[in-house]
Protein backbone atom coordinates (compact mmCIF):
# COMPACT_ATOMS: atom_id res chain seq x y z
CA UNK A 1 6.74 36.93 38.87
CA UNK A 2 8.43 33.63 37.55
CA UNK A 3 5.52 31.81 37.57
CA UNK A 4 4.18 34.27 34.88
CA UNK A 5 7.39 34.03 32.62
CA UNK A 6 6.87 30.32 33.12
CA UNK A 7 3.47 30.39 32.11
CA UNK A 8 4.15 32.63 29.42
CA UNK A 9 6.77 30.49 27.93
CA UNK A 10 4.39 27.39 27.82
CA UNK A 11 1.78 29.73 26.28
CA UNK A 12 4.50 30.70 23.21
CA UNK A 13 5.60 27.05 22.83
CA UNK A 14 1.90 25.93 22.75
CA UNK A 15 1.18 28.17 19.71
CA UNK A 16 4.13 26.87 17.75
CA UNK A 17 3.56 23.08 17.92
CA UNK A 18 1.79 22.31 14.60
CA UNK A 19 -1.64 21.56 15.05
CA UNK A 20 -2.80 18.25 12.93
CA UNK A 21 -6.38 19.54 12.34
CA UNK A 22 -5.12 22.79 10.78
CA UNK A 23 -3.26 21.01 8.05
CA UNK A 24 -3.12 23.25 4.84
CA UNK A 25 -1.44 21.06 1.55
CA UNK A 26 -0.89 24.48 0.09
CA UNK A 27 1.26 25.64 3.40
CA UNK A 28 2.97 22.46 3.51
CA UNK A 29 3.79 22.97 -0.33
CA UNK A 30 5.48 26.38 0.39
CA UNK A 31 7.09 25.26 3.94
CA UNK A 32 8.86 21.65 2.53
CA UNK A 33 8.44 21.79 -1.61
CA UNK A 34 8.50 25.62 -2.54
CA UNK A 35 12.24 26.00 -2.15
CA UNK A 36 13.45 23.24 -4.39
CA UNK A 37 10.57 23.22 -7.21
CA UNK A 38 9.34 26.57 -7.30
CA UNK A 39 6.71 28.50 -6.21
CA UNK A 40 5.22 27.44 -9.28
CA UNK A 41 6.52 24.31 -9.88
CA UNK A 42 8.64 24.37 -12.39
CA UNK A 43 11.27 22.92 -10.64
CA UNK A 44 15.27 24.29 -10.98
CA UNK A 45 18.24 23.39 -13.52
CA UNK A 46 19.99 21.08 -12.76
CA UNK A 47 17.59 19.69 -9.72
CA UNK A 48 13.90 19.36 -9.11
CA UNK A 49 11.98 18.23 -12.04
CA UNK A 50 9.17 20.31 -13.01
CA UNK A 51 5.58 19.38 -12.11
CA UNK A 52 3.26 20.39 -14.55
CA UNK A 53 2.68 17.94 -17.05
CA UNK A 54 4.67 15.09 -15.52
CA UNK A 55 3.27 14.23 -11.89
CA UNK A 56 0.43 12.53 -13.68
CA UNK A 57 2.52 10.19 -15.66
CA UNK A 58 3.57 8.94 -12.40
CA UNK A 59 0.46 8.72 -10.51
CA UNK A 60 -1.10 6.75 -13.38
CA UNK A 61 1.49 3.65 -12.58
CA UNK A 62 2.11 1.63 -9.47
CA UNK A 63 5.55 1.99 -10.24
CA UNK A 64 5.47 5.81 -10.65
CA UNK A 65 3.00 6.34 -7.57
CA UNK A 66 6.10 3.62 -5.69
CA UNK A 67 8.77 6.72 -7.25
CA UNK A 68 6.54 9.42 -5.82
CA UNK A 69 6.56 8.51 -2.57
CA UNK A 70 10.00 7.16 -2.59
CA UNK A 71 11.87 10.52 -3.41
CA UNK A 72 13.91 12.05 -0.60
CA UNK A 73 12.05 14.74 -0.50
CA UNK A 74 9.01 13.09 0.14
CA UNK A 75 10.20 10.12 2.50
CA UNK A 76 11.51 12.45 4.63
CA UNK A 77 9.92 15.40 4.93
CA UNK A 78 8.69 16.34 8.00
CA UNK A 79 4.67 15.49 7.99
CA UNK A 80 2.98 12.71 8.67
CA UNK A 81 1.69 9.84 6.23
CA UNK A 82 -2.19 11.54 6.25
CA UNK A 83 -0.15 15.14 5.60
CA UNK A 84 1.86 13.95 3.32
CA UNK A 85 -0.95 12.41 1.34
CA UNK A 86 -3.04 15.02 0.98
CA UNK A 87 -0.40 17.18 0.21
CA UNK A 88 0.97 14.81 -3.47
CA UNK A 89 -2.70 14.91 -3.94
CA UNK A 90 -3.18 18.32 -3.98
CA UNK A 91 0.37 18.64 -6.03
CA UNK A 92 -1.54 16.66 -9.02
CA UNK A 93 -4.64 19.23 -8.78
CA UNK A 94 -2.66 22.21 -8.57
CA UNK A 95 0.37 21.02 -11.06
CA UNK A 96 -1.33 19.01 -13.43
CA UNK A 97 -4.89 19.04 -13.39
CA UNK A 98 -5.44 17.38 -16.85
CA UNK A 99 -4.00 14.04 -14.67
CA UNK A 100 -7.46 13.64 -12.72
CA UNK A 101 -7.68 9.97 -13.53
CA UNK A 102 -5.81 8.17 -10.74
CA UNK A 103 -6.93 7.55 -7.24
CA UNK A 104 -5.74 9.30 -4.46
CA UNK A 105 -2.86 8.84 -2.64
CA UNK A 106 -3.57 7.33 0.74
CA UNK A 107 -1.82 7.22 3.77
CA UNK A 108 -1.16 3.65 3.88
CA UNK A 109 0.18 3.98 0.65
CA UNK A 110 3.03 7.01 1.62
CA UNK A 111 3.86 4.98 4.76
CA UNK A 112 4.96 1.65 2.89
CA UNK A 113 7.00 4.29 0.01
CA UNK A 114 8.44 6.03 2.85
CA UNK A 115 10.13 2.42 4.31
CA UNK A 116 12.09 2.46 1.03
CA UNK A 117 13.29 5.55 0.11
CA UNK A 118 15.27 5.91 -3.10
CA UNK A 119 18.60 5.49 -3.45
CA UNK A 120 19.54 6.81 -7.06
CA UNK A 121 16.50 9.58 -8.18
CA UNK A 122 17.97 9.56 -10.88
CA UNK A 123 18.04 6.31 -12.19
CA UNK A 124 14.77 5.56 -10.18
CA UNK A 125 13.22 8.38 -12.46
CA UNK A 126 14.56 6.87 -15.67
CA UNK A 127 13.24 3.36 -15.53
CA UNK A 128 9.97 4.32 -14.69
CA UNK A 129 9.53 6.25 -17.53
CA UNK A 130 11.77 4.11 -19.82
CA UNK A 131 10.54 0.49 -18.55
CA UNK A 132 7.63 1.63 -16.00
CA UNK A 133 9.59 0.27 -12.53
CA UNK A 134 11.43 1.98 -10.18
């Protein structure tokens, strides 16, 4: 009989371990980004700015793509650099779809943001769109 609970208990842990093929941008939205910017995205007072109509502004620059990536809540959410790439591209289709003119965000690219994480947001925010660096 123990060696079923055992095996049982491997079976349950087994189908809660994420599974990399299965990635879902839109599930990873709701799971890490949903609770501080909205289901849809307008962000909150006094917090998370609102996507629609700004992402694109950023993704247009080095120095806003270098903010995107360099926000707490991106540097250290819990997904990998691939993940986490697909997932700010899919935030600029869903959010702001007139912003289709930038290239994608790549995985390389999240990885080196995510070594530098912001210290200030809200400074880091200001002089990119003020002065274009971060």
């Amino acid at each position: 009989m123990p060696v079923v609970w055992l095996c049982w208990a491997v079976f349950m842990a087994a189908l809660l371990l994420p599974v990399p093929g299965n990635a879902d941008p839109q599930l990873d939205y709701v799971l890490h980004c949903q609770g501080c910017h909205g289901a849809d995205g307008a962000g909150s007072v006094d917090g998370a700015p609102p996507f629609a109509g700004n992402l694109g502004r950023f993704a247009r620059t080095e120095q806003g793509r270098a903010y995107l990536v360099r926000v707490p809540g991106v540097a250290h959410a819990e997904l990998d650099d691939q993940r986490l790439a697909a997932l700010l591209n899919w935030l600029l289709a869903r959010f702001d779809p007139a912003a289709s003119d930038f290239p994608p965000f790549t995985a390389d690219e999240v990885r080196a943001g995510r070594q530098r994480p912001l210290l200030s947001v809200p400074q880091a925010r200001r002089q990119v769109l003020e002065h274009g660096q971060p």
